[in-house]
N, C-alpha and C. Protein backbone atom coordinates (compact mmCIF):
# COMPACT_ATOMS: atom_id res chain seq x y z
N UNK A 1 -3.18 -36.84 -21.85
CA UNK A 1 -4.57 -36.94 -21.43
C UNK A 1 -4.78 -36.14 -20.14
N UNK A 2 -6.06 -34.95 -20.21
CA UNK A 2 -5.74 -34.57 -19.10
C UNK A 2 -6.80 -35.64 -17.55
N UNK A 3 -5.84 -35.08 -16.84
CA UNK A 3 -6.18 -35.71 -15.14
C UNK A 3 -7.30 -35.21 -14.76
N UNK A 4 -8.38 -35.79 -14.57
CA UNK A 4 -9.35 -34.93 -13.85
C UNK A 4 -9.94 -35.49 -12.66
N UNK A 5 -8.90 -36.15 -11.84
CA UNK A 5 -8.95 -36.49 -10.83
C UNK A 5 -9.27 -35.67 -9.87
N UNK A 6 -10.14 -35.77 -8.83
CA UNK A 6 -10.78 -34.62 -7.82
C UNK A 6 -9.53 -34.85 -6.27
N UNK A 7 -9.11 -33.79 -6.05
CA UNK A 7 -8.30 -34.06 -4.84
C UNK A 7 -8.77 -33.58 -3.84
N UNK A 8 -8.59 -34.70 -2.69
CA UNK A 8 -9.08 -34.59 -1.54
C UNK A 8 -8.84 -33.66 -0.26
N UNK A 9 -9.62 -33.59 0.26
CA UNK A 9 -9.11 -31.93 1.22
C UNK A 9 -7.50 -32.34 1.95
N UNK A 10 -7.53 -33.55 2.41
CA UNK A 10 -6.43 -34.11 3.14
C UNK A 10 -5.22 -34.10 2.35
N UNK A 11 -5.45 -34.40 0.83
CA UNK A 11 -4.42 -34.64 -0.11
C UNK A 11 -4.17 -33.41 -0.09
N UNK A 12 -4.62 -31.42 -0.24
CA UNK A 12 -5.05 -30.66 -0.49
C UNK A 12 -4.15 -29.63 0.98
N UNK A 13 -4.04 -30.47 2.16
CA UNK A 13 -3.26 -29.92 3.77
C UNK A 13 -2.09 -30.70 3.47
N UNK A 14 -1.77 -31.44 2.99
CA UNK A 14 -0.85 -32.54 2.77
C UNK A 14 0.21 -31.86 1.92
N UNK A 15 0.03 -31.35 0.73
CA UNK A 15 0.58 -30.45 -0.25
C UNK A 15 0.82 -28.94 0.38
N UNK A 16 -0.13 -28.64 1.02
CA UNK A 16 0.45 -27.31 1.64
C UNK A 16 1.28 -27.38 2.66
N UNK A 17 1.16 -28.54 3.67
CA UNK A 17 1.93 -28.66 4.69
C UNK A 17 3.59 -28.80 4.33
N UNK A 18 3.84 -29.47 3.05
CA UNK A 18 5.10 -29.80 2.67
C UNK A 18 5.54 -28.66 1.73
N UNK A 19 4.72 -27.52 1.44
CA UNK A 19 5.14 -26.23 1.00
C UNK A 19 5.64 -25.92 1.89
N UNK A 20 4.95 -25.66 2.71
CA UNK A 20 5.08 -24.40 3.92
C UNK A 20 6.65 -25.06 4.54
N UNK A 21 7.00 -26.48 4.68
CA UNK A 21 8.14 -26.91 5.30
C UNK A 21 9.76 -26.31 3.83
N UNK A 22 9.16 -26.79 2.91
CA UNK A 22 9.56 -26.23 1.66
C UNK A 22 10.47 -24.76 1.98
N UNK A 23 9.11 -24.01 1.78
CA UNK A 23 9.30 -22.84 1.65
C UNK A 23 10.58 -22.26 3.03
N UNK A 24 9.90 -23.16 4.43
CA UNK A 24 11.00 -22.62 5.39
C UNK A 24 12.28 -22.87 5.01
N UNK A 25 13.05 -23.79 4.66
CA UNK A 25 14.28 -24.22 4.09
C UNK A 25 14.96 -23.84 3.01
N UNK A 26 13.94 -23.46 1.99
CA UNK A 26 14.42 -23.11 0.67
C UNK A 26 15.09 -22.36 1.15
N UNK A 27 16.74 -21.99 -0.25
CA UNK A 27 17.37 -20.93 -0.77
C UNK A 27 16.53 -19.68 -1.05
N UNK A 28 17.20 -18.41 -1.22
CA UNK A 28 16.37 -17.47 -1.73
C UNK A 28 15.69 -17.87 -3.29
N UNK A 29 16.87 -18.28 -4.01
CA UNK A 29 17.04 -18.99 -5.37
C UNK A 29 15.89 -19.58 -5.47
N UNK A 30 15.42 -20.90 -4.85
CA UNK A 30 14.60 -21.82 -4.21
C UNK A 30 13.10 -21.16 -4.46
N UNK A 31 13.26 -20.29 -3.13
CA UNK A 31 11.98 -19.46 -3.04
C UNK A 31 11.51 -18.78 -4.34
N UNK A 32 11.87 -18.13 -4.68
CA UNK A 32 11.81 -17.24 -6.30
C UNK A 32 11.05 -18.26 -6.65
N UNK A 33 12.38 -19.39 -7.61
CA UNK A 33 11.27 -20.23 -8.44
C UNK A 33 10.18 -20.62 -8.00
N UNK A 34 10.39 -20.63 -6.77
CA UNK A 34 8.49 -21.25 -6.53
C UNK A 34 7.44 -20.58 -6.58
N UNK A 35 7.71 -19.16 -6.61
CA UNK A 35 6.48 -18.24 -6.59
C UNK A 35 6.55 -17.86 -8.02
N UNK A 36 7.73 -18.13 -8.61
CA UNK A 36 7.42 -17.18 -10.00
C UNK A 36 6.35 -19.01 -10.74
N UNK A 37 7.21 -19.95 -10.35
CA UNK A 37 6.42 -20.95 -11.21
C UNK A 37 5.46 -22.08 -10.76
N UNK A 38 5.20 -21.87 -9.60
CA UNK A 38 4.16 -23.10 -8.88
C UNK A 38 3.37 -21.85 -7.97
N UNK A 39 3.71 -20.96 -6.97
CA UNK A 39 2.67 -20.14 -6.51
C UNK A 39 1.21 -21.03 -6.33
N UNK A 40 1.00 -22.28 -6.10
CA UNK A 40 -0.09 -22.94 -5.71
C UNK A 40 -0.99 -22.61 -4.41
N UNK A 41 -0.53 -21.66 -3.63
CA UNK A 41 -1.05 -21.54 -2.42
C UNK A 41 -1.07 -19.69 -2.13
N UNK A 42 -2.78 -19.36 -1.30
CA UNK A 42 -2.63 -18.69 -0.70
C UNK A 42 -2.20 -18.02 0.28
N UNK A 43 -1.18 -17.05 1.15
CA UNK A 43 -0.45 -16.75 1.89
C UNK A 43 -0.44 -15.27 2.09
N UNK A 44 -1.22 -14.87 2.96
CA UNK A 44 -1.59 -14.01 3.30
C UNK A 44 -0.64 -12.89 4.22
N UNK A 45 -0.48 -11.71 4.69
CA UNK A 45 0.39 -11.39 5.20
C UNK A 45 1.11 -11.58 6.72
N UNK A 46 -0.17 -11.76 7.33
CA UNK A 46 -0.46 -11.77 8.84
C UNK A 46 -0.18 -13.72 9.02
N UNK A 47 -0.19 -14.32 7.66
CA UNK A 47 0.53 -16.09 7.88
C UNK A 47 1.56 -16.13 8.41
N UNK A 48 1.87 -17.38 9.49
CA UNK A 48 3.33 -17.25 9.91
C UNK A 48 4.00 -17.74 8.72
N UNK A 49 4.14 -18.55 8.05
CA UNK A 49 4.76 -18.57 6.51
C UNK A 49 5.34 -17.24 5.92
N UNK A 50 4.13 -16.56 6.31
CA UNK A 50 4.73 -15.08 4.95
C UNK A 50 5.39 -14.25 5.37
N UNK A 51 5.20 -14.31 7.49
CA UNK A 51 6.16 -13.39 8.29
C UNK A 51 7.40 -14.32 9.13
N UNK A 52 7.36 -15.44 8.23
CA UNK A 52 8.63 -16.78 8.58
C UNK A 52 9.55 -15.58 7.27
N UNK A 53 9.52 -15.42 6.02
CA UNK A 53 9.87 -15.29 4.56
C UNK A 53 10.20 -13.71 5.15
N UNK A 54 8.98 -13.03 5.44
CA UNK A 54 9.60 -11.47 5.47
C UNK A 54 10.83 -11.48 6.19
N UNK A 55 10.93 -12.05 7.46
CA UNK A 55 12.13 -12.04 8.28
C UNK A 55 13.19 -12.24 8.16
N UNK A 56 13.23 -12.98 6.77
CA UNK A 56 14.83 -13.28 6.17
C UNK A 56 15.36 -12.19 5.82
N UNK A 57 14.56 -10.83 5.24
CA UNK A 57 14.98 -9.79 4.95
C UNK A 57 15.78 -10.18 3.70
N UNK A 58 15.78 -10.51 3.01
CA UNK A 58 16.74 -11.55 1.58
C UNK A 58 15.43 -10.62 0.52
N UNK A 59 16.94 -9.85 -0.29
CA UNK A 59 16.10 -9.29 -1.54
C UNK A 59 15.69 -10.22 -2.55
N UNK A 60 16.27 -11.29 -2.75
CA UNK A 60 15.25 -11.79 -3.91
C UNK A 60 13.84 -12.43 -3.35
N UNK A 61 13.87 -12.92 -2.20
CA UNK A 61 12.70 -13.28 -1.63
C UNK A 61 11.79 -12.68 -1.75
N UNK A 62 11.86 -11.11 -0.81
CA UNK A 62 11.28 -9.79 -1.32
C UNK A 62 11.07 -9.42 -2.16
N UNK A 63 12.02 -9.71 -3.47
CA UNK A 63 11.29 -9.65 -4.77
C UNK A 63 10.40 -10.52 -5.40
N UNK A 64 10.56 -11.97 -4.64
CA UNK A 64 9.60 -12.62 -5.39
C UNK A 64 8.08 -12.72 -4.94
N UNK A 65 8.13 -12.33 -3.47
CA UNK A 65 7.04 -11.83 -2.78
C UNK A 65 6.25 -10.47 -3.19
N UNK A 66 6.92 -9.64 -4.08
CA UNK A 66 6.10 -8.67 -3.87
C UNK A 66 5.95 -8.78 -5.37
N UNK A 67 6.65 -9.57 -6.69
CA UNK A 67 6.03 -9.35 -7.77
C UNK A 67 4.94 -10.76 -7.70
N UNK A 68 5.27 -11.63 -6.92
CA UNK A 68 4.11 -12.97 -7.35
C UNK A 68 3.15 -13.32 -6.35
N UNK A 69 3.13 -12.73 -4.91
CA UNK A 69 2.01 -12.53 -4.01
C UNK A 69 0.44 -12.61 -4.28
N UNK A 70 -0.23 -13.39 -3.92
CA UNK A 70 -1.83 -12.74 -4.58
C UNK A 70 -1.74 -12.24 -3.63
N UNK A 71 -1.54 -11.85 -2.59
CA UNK A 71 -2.04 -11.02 -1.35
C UNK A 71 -1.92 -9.35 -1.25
N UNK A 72 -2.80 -8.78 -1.86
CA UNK A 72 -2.46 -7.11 -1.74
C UNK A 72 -2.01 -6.89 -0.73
N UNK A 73 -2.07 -7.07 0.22
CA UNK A 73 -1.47 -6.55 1.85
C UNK A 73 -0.09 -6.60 2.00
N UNK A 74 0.73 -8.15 1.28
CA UNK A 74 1.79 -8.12 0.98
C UNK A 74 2.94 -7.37 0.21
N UNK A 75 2.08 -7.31 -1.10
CA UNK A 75 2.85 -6.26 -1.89
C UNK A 75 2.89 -4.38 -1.31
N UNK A 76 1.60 -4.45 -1.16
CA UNK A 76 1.46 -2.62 -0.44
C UNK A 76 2.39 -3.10 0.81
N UNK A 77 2.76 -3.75 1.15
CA UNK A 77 3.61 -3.31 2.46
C UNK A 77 5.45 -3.93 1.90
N UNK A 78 5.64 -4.59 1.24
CA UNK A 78 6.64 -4.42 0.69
C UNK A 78 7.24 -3.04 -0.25
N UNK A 79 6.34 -2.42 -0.79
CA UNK A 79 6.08 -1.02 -1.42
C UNK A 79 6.30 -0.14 -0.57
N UNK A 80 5.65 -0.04 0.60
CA UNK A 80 5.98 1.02 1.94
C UNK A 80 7.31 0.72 2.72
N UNK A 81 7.54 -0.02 3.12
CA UNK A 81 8.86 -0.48 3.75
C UNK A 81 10.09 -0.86 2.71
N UNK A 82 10.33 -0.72 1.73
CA UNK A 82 11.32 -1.51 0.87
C UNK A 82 11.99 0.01 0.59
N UNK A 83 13.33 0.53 0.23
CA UNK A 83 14.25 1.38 -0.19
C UNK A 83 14.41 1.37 -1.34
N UNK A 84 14.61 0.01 -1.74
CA UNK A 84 15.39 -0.76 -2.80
C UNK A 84 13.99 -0.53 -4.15
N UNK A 85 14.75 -0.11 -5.01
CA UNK A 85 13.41 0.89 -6.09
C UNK A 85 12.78 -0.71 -6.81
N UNK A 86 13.83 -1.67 -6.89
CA UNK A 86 13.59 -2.45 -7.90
C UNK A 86 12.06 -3.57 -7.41
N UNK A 87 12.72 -3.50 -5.57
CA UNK A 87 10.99 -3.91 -4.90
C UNK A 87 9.89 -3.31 -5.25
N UNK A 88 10.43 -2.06 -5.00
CA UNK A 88 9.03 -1.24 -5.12
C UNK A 88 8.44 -1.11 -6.55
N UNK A 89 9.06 -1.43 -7.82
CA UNK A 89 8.47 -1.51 -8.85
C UNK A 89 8.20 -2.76 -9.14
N UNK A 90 8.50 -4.23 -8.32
CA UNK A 90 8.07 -5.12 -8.58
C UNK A 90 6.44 -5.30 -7.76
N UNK A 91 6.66 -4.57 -7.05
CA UNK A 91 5.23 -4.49 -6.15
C UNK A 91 3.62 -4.25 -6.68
N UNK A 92 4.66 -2.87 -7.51
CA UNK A 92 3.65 -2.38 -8.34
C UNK A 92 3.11 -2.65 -9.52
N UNK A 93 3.93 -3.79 -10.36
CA UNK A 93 4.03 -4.17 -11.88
C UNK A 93 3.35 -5.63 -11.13
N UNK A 94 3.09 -6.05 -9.74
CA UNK A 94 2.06 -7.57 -9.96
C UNK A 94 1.10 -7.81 -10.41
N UNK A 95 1.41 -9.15 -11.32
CA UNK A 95 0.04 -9.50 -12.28
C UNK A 95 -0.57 -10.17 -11.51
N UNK A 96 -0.58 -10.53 -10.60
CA UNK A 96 -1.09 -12.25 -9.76
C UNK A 96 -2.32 -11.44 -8.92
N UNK A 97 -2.08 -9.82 -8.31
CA UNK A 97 -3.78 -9.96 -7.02
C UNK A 97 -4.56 -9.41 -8.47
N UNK A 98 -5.51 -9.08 -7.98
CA UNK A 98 -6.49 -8.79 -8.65
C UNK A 98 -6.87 -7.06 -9.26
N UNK A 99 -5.90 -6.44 -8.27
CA UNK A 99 -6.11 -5.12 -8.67
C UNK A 99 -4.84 -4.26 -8.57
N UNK A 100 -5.00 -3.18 -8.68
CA UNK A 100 -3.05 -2.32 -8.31
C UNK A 100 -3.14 -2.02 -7.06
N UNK A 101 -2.30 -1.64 -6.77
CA UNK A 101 -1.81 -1.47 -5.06
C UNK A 101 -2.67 -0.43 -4.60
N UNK A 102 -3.45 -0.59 -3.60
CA UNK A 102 -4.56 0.54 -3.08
C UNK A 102 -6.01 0.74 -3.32
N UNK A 103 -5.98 -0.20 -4.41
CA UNK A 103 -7.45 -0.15 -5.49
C UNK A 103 -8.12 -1.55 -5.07
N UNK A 104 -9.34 -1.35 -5.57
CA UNK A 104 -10.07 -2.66 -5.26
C UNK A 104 -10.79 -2.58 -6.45
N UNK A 105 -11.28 -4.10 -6.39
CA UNK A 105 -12.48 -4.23 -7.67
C UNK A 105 -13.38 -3.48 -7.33
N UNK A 106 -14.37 -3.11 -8.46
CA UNK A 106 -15.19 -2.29 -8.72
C UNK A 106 -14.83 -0.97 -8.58
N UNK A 107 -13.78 -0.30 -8.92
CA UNK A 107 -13.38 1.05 -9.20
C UNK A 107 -13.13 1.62 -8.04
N UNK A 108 -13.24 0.90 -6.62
CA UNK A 108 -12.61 1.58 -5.04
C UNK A 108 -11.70 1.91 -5.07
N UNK A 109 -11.25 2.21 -3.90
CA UNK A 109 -9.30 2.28 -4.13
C UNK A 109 -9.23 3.11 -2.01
N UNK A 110 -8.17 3.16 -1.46
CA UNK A 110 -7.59 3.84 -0.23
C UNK A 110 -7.45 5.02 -0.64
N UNK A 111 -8.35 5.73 -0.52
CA UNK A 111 -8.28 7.55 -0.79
C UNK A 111 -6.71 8.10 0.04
N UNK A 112 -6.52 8.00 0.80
CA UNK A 112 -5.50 8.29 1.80
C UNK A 112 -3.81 7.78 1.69
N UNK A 113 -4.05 6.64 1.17
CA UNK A 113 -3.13 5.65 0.91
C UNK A 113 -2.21 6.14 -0.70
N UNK A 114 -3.33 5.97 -1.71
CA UNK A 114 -3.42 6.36 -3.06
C UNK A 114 -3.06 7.65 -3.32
N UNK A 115 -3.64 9.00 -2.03
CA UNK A 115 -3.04 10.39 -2.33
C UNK A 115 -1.86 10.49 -2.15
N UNK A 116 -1.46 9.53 -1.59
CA UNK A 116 0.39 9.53 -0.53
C UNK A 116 1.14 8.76 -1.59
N UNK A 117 0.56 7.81 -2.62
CA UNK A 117 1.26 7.66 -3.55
C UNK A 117 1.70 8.42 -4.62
N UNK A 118 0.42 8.71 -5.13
CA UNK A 118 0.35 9.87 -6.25
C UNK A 118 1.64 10.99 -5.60
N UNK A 119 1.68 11.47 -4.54
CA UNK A 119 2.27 12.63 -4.23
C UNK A 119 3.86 11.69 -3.99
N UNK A 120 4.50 10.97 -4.12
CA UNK A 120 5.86 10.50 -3.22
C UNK A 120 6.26 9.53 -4.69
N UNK A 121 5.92 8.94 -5.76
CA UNK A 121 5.81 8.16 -6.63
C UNK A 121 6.66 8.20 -7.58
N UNK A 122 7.51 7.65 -7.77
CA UNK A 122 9.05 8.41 -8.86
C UNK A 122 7.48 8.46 -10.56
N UNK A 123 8.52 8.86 -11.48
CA UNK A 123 8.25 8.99 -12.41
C UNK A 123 7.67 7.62 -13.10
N UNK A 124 9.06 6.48 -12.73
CA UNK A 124 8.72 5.01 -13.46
C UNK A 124 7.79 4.25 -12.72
N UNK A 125 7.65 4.51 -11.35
CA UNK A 125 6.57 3.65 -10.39
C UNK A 125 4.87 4.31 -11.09
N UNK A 126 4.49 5.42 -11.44
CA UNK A 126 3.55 6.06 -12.14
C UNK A 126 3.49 5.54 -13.36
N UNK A 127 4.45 5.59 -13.97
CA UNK A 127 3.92 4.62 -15.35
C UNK A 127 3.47 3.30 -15.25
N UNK A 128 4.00 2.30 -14.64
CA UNK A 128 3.65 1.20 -13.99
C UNK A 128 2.20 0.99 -13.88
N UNK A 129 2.08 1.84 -12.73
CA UNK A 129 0.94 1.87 -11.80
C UNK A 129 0.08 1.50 -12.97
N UNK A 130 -0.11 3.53 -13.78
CA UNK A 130 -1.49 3.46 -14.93
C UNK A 130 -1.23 2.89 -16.07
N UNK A 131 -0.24 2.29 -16.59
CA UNK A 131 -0.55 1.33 -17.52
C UNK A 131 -0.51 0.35 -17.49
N UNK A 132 -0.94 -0.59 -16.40
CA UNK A 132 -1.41 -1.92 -15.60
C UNK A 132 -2.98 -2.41 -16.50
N UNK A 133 -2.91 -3.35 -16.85
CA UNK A 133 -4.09 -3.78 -16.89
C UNK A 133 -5.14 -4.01 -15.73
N UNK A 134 -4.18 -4.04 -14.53
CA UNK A 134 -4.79 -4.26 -13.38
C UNK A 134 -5.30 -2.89 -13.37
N UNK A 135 -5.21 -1.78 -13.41
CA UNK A 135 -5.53 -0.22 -13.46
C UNK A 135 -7.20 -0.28 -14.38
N UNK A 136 -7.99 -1.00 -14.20
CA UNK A 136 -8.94 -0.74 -14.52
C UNK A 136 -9.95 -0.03 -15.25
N UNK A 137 -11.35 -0.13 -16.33
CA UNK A 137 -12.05 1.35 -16.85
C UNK A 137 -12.53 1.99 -15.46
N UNK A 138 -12.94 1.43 -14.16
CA UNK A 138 -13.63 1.87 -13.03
C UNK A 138 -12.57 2.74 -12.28
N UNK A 139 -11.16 2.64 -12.48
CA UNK A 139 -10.43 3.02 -11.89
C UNK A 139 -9.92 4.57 -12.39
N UNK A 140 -10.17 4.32 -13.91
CA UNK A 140 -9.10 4.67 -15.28
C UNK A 140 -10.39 6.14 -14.51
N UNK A 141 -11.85 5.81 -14.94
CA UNK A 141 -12.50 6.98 -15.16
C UNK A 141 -12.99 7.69 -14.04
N UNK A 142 -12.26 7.20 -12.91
CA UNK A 142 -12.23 8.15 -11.74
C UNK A 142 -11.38 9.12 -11.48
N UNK A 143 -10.17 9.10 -12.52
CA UNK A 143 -8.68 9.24 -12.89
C UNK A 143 -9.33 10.61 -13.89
N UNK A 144 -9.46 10.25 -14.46
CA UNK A 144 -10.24 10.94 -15.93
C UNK A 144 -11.44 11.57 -15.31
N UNK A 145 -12.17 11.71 -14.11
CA UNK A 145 -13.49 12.58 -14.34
C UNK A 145 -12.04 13.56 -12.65
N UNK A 146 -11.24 13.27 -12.19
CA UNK A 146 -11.07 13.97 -11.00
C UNK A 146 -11.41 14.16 -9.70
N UNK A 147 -11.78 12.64 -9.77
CA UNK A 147 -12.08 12.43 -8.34
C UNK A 147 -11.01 12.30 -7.37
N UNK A 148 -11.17 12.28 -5.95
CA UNK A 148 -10.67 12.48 -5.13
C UNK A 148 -10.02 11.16 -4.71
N UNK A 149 -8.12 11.24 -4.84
CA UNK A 149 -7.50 12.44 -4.86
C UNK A 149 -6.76 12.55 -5.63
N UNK A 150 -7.49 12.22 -6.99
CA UNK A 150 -6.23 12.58 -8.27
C UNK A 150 -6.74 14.20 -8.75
N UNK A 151 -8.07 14.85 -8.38
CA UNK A 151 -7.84 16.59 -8.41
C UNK A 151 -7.09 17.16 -7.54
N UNK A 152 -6.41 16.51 -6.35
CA UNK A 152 -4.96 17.59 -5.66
C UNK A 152 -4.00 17.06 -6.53
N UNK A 153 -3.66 16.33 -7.68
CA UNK A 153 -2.45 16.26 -8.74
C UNK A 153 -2.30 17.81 -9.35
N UNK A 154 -1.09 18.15 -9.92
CA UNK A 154 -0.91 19.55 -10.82
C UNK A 154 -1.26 19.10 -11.87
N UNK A 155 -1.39 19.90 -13.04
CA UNK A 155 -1.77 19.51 -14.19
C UNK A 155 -0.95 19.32 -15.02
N UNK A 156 0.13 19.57 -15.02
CA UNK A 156 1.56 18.97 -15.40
C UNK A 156 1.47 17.45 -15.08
N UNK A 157 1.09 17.01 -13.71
CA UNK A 157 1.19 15.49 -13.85
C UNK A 157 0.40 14.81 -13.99
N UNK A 158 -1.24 15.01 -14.08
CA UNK A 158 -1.94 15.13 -14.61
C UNK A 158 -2.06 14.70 -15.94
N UNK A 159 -1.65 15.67 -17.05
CA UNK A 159 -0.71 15.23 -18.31
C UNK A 159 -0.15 14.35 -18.52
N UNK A 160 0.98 14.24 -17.78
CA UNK A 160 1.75 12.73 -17.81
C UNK A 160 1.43 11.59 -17.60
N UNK A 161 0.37 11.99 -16.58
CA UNK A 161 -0.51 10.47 -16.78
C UNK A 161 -1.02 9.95 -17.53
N UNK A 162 -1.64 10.97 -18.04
CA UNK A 162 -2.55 10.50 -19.31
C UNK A 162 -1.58 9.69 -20.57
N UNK A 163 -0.47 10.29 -20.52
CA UNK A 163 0.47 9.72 -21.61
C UNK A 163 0.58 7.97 -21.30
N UNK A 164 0.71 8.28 -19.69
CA UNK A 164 1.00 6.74 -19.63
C UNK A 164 -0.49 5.69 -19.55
N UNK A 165 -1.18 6.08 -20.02
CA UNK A 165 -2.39 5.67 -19.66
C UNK A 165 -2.95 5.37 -21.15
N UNK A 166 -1.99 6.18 -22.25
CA UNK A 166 -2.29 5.17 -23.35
C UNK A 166 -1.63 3.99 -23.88
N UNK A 167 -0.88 3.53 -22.73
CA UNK A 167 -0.11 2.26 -22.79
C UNK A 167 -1.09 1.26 -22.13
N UNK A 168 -2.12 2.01 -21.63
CA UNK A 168 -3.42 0.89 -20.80
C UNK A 168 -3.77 -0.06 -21.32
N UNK A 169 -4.22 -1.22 -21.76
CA UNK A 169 -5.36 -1.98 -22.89
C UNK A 169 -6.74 -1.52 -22.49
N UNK A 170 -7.05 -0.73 -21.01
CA UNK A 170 -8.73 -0.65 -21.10
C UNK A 170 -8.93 0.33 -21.06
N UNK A 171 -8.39 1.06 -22.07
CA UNK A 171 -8.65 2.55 -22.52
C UNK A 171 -8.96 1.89 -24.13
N UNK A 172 -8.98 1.25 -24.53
CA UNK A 172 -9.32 0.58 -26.19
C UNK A 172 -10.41 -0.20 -26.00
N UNK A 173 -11.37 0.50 -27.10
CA UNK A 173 -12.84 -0.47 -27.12
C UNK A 173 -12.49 -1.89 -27.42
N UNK A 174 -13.78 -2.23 -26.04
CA UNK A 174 -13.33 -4.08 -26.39
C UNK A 174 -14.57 -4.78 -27.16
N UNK A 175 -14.27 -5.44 -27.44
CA UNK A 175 -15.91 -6.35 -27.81
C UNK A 175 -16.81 -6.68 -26.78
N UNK A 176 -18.14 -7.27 -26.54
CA UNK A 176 -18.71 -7.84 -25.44
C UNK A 176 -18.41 -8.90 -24.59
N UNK A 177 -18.00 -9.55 -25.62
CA UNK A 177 -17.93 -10.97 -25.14
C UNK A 177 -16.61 -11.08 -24.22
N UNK A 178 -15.69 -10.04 -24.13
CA UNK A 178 -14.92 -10.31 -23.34
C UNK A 178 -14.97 -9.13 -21.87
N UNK A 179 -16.44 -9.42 -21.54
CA UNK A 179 -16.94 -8.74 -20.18
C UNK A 179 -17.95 -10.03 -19.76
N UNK A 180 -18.30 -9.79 -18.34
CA UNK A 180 -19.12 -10.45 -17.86
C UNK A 180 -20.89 -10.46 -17.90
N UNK A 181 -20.58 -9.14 -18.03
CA UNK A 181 -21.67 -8.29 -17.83
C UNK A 181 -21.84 -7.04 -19.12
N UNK A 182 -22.78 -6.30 -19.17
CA UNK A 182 -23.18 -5.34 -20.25
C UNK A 182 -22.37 -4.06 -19.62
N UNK A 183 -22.71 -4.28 -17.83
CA UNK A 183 -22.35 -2.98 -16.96
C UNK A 183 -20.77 -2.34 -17.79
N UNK A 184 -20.08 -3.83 -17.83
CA UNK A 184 -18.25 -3.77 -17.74
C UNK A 184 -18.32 -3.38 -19.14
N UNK A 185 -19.08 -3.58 -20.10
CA UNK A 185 -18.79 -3.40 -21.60
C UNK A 185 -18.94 -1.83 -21.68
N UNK A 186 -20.00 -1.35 -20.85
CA UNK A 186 -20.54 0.37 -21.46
C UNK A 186 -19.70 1.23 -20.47
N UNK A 187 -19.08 0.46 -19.52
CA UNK A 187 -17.95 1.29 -18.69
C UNK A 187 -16.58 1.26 -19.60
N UNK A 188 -16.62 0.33 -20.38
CA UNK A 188 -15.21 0.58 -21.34
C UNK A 188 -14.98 1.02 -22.37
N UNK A 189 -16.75 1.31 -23.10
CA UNK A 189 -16.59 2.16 -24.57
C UNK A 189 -16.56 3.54 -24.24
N UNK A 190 -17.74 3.81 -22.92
CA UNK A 190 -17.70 4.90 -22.26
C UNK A 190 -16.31 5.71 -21.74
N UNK A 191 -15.41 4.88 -21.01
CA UNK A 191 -13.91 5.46 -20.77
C UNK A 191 -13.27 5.36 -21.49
N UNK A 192 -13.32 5.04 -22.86
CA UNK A 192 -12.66 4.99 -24.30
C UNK A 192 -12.56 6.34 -24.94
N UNK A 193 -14.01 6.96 -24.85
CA UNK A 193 -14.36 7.54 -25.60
C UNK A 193 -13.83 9.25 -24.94
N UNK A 194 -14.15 8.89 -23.52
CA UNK A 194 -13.95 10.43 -22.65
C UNK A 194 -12.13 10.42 -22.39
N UNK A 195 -11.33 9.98 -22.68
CA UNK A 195 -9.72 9.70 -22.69
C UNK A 195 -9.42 10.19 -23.59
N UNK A 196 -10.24 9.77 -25.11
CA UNK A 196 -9.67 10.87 -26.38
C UNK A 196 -10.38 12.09 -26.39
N UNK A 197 -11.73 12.02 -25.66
CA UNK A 197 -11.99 13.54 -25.56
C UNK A 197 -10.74 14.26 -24.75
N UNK A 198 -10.62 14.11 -23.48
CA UNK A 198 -9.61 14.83 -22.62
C UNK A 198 -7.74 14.53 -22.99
N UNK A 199 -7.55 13.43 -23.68
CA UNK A 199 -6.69 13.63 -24.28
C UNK A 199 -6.45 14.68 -25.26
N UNK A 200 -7.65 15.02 -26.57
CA UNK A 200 -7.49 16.11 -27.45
C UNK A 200 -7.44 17.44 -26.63
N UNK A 201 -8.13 17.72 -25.96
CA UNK A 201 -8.68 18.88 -25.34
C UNK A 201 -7.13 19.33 -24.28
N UNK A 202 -6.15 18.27 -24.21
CA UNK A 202 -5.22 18.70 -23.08
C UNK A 202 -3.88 18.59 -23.99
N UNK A 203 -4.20 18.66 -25.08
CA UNK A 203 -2.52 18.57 -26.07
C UNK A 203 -2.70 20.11 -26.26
């Protein structure tokens, strides 16, 4: 039967307070499971919690921080500072924020940030990236018309993107009902349609 008991703000500091003591003590081991399977709490980068955790410097921590984080700030800076490739592709493969590393909802993204990726980005961190569901149609067809700064890419990689970009799901017409809005539906038949144009046109 489900619980639909309403919990109280106190009950609500009470549960986080005994995370946060949690979280200081845990094993790396410890830590992991908790973000890969309870992750109940927001934790931002600039939290002493999240710069208690960075300081252990402990790779699985780091890994579980940068693939189960909702906090973009977290993962893009585990991505910039990390050596270790397997961080940096866990950074980039997170399902949990809301968008890919650099990008924001509604098709934004760090012009500056994003050119420094594109240009420094192994081969497998690029596939990642654009065939993310998090990789967006708002994102996909800024990608696809050459905006700035995926026109300083060569066209060699360019190409390759596109390959990996038919591993996308929002490059495939969706139905309506699974948009909010009409806007999100005609932005996805629309970037459906201009992907196999510029796909044919670039084989």
């Amino acid at each position: 039967m489900k619980n639909n008991k309403k919990i109280s703000e106190k009950e609500i500091e009470k549960k986080l307070n005994e995370t946060i003591d949690f979280l200081e003590k845990a094993s790396p081991e410890e830590v992991y499971k908790y973000f890969e399977e309870k992750n109940e709490f927001y934790f931002d980068l600039k939290s002493k919690t999240m710069q208690n955790l960075l300081k252990k410097k402990d790779k699985l921590i780091n890994l579980a921080l940068a693939k189960f984080s909702f906090d973009v700030d977290v993962s893009n800076y585990l991505y910039e500072t990390s050596k270790d490739e397997s961080i940096k592709l866990a950074a980039i493969s997170n399902e949990k924020r809301l968008s890919p590393i650099y990008c924001f909802l509604g098709g934004m993204y760090n012009e500056k940030k994003l050119d420094l990726f594109l240009k420094k980005a192994s081969l497998k961190e690029l596939e990642i990236f654009f065939s993310s569901a998090k990789y967006n149609e708002f994102h996909i067809e800024s990608f696809l018309e050459k905006k700035s700064p995926y026109d300083k890419i060569s066209q060699k990689k360019y190409n390759q993107i596109l390959n990996y970009l038919e591993k996308n799901p929002n490059i495939k017409k969706k139905d309506t009902d699974e948009f909010e809005d009409g806007w999100g539906w005609y932005t996805n038949q629309k970037v459906s349609e201009k992907f196999k144009f510029i796909k044919l046109r670039n084989q």
